[in-house]
Protein backbone atom coordinates (compact mmCIF):
# COMPACT_ATOMS: atom_id res chain seq x y z
CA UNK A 1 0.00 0.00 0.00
CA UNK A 2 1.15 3.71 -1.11
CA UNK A 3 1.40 6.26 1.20
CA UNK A 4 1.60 10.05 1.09
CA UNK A 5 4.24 12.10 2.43
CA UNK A 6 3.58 15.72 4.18
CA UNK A 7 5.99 17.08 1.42
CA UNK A 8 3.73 15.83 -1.01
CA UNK A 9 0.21 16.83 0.09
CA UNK A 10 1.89 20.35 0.49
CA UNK A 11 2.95 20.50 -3.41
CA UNK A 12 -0.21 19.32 -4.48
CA UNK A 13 -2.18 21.96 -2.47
CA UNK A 14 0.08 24.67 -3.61
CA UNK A 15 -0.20 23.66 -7.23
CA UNK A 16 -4.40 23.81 -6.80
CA UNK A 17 -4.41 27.59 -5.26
CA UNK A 18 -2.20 28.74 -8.19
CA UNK A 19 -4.53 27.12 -10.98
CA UNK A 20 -7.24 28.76 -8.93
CA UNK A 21 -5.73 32.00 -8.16
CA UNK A 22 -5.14 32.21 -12.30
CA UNK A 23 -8.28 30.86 -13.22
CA UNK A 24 -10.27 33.92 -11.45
CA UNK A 25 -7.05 36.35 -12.71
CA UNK A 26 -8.08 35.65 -16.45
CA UNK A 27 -11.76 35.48 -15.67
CA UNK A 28 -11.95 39.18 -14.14
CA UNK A 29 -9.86 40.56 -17.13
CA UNK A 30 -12.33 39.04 -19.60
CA UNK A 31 -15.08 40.78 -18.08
CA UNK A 32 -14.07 43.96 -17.54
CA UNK A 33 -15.13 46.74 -19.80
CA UNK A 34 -13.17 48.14 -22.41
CA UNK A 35 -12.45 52.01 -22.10
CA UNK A 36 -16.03 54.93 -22.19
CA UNK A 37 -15.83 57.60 -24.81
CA UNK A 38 -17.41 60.95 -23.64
CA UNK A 39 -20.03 62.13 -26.40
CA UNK A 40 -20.07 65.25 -27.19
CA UNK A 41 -23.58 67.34 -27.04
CA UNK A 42 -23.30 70.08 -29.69
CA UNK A 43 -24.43 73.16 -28.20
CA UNK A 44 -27.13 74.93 -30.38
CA UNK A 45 -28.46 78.32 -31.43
CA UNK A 46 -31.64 80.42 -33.27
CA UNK A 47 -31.03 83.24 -35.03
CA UNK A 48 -33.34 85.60 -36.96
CA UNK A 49 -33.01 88.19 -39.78
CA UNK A 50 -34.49 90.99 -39.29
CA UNK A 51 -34.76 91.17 -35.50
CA UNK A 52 -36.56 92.58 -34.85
CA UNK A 53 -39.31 91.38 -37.83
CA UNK A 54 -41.93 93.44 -38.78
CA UNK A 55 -45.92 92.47 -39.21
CA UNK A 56 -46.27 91.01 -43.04
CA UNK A 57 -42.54 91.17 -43.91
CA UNK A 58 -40.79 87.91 -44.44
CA UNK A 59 -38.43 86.33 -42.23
CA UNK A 60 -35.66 84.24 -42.28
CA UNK A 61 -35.15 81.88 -38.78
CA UNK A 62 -31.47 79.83 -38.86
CA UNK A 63 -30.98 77.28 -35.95
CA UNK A 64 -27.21 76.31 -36.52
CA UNK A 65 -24.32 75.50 -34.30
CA UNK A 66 -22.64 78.08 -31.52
CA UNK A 67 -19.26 77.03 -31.77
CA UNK A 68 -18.86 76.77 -28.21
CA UNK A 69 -17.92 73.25 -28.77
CA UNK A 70 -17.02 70.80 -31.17
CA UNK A 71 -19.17 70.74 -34.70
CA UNK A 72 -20.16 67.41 -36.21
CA UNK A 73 -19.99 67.60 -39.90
CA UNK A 74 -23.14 64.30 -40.11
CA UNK A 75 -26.37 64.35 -38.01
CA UNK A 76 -29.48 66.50 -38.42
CA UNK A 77 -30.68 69.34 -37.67
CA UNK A 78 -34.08 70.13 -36.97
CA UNK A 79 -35.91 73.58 -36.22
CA UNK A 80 -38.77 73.54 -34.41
CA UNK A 81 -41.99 76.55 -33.94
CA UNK A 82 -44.44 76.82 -30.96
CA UNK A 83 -48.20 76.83 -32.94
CA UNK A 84 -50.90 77.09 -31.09
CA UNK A 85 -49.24 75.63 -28.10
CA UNK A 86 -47.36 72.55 -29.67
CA UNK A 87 -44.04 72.58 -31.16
CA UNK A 88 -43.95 71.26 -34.82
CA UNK A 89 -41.19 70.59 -36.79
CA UNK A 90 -41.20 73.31 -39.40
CA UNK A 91 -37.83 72.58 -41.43
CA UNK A 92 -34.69 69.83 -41.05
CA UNK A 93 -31.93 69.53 -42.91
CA UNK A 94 -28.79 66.79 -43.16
CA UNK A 95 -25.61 68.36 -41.73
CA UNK A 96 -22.49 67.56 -43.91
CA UNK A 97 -18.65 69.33 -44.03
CA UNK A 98 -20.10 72.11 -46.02
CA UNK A 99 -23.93 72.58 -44.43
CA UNK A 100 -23.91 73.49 -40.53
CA UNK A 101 -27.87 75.04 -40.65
CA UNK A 102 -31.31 74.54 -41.05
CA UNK A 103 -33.41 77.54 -42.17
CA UNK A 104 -37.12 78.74 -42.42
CA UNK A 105 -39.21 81.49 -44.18
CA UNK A 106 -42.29 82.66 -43.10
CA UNK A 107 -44.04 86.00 -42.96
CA UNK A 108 -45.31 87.12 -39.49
CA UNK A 109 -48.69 88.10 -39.09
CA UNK A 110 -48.64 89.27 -35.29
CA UNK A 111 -46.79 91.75 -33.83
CA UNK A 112 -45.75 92.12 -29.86
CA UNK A 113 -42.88 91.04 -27.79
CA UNK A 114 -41.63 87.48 -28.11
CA UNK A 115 -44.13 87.04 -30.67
CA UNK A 116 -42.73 83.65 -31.73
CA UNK A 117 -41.11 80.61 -30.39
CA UNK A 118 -38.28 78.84 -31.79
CA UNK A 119 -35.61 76.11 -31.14
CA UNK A 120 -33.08 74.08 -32.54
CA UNK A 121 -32.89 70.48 -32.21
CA UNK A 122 -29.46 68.05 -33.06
CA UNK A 123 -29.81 64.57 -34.08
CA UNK A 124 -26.73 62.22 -34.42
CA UNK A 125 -26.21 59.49 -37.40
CA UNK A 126 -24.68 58.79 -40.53
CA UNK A 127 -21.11 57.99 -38.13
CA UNK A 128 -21.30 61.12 -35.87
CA UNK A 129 -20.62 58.39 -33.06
CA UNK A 130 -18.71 60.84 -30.61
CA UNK A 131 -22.13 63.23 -30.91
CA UNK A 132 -25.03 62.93 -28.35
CA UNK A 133 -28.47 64.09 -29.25
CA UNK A 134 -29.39 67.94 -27.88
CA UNK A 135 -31.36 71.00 -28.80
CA UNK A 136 -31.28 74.57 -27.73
CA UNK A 137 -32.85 76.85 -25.78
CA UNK A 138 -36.24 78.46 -26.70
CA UNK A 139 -35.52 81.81 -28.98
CA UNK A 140 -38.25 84.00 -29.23
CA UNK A 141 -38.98 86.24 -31.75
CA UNK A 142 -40.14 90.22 -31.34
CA UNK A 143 -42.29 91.66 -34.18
CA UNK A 144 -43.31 95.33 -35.07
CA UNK A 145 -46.19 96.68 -36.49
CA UNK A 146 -45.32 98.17 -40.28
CA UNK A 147 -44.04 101.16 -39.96
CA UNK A 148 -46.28 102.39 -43.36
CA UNK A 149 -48.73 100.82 -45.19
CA UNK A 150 -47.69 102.40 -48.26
CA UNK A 151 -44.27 104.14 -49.70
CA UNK A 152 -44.62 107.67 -47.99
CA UNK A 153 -43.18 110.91 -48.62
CA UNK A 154 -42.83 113.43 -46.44
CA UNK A 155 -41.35 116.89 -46.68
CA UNK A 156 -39.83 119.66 -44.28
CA UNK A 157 -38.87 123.06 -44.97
CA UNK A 158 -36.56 125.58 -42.55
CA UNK A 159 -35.22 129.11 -43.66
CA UNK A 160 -32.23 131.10 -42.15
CA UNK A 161 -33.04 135.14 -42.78
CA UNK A 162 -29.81 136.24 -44.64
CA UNK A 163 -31.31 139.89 -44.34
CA UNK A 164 -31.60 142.26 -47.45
CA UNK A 165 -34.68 139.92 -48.62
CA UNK A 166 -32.19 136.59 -49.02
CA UNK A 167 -33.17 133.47 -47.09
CA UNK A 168 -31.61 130.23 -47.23
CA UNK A 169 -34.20 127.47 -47.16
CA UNK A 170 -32.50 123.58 -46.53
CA UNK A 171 -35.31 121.68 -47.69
CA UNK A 172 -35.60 117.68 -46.58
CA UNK A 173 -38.30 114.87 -48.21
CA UNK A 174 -37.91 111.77 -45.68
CA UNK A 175 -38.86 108.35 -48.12
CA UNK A 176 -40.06 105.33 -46.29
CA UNK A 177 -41.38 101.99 -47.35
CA UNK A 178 -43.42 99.40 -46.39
CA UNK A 179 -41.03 96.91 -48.10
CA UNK A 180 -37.17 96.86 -49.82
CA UNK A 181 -37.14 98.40 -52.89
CA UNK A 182 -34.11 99.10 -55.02
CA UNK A 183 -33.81 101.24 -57.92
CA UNK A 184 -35.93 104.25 -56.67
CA UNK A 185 -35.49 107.29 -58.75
CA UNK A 186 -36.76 110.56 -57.00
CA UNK A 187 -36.81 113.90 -58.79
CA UNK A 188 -38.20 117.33 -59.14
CA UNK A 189 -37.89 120.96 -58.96
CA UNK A 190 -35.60 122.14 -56.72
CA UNK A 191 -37.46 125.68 -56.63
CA UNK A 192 -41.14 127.26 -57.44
CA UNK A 193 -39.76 128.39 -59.98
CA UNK A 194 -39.44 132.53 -61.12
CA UNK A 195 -37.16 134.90 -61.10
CA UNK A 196 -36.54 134.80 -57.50
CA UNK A 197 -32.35 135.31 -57.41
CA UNK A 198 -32.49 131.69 -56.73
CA UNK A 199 -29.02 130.22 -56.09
CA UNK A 200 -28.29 126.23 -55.15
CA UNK A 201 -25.89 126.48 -51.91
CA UNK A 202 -25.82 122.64 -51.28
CA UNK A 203 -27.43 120.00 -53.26
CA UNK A 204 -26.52 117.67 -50.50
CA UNK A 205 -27.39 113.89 -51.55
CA UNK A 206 -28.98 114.63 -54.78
CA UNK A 207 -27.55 115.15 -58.09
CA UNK A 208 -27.79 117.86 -60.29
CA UNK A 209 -30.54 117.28 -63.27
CA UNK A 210 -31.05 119.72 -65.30
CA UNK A 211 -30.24 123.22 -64.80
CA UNK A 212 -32.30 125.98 -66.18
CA UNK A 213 -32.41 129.78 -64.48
CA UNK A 214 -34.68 128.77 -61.41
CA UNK A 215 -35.95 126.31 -62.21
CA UNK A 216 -32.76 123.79 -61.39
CA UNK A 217 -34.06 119.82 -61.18
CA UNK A 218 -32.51 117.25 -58.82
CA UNK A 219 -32.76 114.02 -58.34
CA UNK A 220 -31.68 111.06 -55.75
CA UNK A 221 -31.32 107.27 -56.41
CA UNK A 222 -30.65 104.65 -54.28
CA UNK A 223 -32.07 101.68 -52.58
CA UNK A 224 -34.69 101.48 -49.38
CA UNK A 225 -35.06 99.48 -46.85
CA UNK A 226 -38.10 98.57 -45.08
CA UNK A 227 -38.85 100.76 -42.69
CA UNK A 228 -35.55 102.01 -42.72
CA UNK A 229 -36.33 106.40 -43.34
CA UNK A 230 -33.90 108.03 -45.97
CA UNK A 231 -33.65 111.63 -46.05
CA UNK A 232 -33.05 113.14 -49.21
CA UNK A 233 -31.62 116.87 -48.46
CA UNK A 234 -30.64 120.03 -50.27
CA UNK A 235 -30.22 124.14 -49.52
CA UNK A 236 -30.60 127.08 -51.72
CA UNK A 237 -30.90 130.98 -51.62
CA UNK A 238 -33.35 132.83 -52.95
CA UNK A 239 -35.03 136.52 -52.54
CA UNK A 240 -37.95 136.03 -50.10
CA UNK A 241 -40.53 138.70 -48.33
CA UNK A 242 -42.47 138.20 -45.07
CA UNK A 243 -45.07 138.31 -44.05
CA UNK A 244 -45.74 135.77 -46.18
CA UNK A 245 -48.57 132.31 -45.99
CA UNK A 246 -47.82 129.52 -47.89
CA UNK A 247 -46.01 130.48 -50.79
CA UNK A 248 -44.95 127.75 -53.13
CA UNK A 249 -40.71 127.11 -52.13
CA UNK A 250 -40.04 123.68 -54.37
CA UNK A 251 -41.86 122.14 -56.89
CA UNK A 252 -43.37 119.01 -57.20
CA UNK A 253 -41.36 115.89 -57.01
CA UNK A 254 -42.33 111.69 -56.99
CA UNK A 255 -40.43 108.70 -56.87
CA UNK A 256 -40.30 105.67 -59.27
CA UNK A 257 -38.74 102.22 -59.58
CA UNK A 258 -39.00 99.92 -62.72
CA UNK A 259 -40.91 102.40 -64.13
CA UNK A 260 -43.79 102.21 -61.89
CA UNK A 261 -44.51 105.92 -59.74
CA UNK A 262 -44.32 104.79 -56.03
CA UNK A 263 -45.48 108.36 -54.82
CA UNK A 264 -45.42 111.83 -55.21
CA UNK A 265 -45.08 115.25 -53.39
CA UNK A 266 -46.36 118.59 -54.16
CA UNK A 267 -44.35 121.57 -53.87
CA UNK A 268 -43.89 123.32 -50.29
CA UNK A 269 -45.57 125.73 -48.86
CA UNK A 270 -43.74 128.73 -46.37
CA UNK A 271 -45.30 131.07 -44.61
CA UNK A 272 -43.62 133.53 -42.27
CA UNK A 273 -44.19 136.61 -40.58
């Protein structure tokens, strides 16, 4: 019969706590997790053009990126409106290296103080795996009321008393429109008219049209924007008696663009004592 010897049992118990101790060794490395990425969320903003807007004059609303971190060039974007108490999707588009916004029209028919409601919403796919999902902010939107209802001119007349009968008169005609319009031409008469000594000290913004004893013509062209005032502005001298009640200064002037007559101004009255 074999026996065992304590030198033995000793190796044999040693050798069974090593296979053990590297048995559970390889089985905790096999089950731990592999490194955690942090996603990035995008951070997100509205932005509107005009702001403020203005009752019945389009609008363009852009939800893009802020730049305050890191810009995925895949994903969507989505902009969202508050109607009627719900938000609904209103445009999306698919962000790539060259497109970083999503954009909507739309014409505002109320006016007030955070009139609309806006935000921006990110979606990741497409491989934007180091992207998380996240929208902005609500933007709101303030709207005026039109400033006219239809292309307006008004005029303005002041006179400096050069004494011996000679005034100077700086006459202004303030054009404003309801909408842009570009390629306004406005002209007339720079004077009544007569023999009056009449003398053109500064045509200011206006250009010189035709000139024929008193009865010089100017004219302005340019561009308007809505609801933006230009002043069209020019002085002259000419002999002058008070007391006087609305006598004729200019003559009559109107503004066109593409050949269609926007509005017109008679001449100005003066009257002094």
């Amino acid at each position: 019969m074999k026996s065992f010897t304590l030198s033995g049992v000793a190796a044999f118990v040693l050798i069974v706590l090593l296979y053990s101790c590297e048995k559970d060794a390889t089985t905790t490395l096999a089950n731990r997790a592999g490194p955690i990425s942090a996603k990035t969320d995008p951070t997100l903003k509205v932005t509107f053009n005009p702001d403020p807007a203005t009752v019945n004059q389009p609008v363009t609303v852009t939800g893009t990126f802020d730049g305050a971190t890191a810009i995925p060039d895949c994903g969507k974007l989505q902009l969202f409106q508050k109607v009627d108490g719900a938000w609904v999707n209103v445009a999306q588009a698919d962000i790539s290296a060259s497109v970083h916004e999503v954009t909507y029209n739309f014409t505002p028919t109320t006016a007030g103080d955070n009139a609309y409601e806006f935000y921006v919403h990110y979606v990741p796919s497409g491989g934007c795996n180091d992207f998380g999902e996240n929208k902005s902010d609500s933007y709101f939107l303030d709207v005026q009321t039109q400033c006219v209802s239809v292309f307006t001119i008004t005029p303005s007349i002041s006179a400096e008393n050069w004494n011996n009968g000679l005034y100077e008169f700086t006459i202004t005609y303030t054009l404003t429109s309801p909408v842009d319009v570009t390629g306004i031409k406005f002209q007339g008469g720079a004077t009544a008219g007569g023999s009056y000594g009449f003398q053109l000290t500064d045509i200011g913004n206006t250009v010189m049209v035709n000139q024929n004893l008193n009865n010089d013509v100017l004219k302005w062209e340019g561009n308007l924007t809505a609801c933006t005032p230009q002043e069209v502005h020019f002085k002259f001298t000419r002999q002058f008696s008070c007391p006087a009640t609305n006598e004729l200064i200019t003559g009559a002037w109107s503004a066109s663009a593409g050949g269609t007559v926007l509005g017109s101004v008679d001449p100005i009255p003066y009257s002094c004592q």
